[in-house]
Protein backbone atom coordinates (compact mmCIF):
# COMPACT_ATOMS: atom_id res chain seq x y z
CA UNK A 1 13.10 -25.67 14.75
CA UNK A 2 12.67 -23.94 11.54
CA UNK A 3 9.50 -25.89 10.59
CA UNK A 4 7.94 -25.38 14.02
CA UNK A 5 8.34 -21.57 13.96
CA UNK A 6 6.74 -21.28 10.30
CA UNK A 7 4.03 -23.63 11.92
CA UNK A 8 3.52 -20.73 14.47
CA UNK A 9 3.55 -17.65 11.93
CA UNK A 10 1.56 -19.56 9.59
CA UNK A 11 -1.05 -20.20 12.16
CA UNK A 12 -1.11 -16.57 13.33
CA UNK A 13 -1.48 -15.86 9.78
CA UNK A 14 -4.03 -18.29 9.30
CA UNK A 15 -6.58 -16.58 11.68
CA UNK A 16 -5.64 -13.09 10.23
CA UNK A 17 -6.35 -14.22 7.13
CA UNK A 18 -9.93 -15.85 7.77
CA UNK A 19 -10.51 -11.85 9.46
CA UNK A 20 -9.27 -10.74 6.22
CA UNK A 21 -11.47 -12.64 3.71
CA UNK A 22 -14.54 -12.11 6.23
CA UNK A 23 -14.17 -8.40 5.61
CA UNK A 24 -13.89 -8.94 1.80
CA UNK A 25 -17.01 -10.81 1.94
CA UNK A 26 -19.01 -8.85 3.28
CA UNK A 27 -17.88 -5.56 1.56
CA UNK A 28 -17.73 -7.84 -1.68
CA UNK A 29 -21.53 -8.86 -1.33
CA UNK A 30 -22.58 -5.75 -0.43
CA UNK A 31 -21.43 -4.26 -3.27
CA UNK A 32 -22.49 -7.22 -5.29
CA UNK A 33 -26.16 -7.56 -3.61
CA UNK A 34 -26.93 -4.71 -1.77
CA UNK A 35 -27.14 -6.23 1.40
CA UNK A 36 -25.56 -6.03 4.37
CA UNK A 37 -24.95 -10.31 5.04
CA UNK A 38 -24.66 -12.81 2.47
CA UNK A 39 -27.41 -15.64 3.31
CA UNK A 40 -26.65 -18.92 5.09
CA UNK A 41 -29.22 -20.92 5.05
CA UNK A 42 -32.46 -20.42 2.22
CA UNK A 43 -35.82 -19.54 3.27
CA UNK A 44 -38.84 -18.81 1.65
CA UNK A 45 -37.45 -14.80 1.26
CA UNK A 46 -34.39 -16.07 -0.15
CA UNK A 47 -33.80 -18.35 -3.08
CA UNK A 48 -31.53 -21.39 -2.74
CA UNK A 49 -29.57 -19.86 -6.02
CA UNK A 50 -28.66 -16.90 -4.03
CA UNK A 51 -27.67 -18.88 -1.07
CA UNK A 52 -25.51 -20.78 -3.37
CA UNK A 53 -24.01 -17.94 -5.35
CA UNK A 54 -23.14 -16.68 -1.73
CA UNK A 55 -21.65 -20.19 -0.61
CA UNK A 56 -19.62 -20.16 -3.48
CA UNK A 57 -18.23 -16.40 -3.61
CA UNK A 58 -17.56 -16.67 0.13
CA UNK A 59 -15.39 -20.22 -0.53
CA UNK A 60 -13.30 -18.63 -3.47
CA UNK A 61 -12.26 -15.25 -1.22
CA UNK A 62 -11.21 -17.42 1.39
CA UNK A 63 -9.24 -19.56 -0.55
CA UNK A 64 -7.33 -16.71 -2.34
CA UNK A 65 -6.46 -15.21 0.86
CA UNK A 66 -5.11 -18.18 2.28
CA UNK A 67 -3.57 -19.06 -1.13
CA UNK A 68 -1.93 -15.69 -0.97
CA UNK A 69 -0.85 -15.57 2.44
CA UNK A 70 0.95 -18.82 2.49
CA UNK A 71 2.95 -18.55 -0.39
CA UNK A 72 3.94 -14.86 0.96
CA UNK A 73 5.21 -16.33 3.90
CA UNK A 74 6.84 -19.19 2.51
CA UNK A 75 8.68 -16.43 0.12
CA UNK A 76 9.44 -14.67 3.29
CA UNK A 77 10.59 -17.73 5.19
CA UNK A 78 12.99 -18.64 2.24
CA UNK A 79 14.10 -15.18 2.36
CA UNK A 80 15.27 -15.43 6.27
CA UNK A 81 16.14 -18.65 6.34
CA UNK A 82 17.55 -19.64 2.86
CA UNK A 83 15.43 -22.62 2.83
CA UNK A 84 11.87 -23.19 1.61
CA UNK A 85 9.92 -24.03 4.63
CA UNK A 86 9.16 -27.21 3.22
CA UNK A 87 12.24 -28.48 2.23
């Protein structure tokens, strides 16, 4: 029962973290580039370098935030529980 209730928060947390990291992103390239959204996909206005740089700063946020997310609420689920939720 344990398992299936850190299933649910981690989900929950899941989607608030992908909100999260979009945010970062976008204030993060702004910053960075000076425009408002990072490129997708390259056209002749944009080079495939940028799109790439993009691509790449866009995978790393996303994959802190979920880094840090789960291991805060595996902390937090060992701290209720007494039990890593893996375990």
């Amino acid at each position: 029962m344990k398992k299936l209730a850190f299933k649910a928060v981690s989900l929950g947390l899941s989607m608030l973290g992908g909100s999260l990291a979009g945010v970062i992103v976008k204030r993060g390239w702004k910053l960075a580039a000076g425009e408002d959204e990072a490129p997708k996909l390259p056209t002749k206005a944009t080079a495939g370098r940028t799109v790439l740089i993009a691509a790449a700063f866009q995978g790393a946020v996303f994959a802190v935030v979920k880094a840090a997310l789960d291991r805060g609420a595996a902390e937090s689920a060992q701290k209720l529980t007494g039990t890593w939720p893996d375990d």
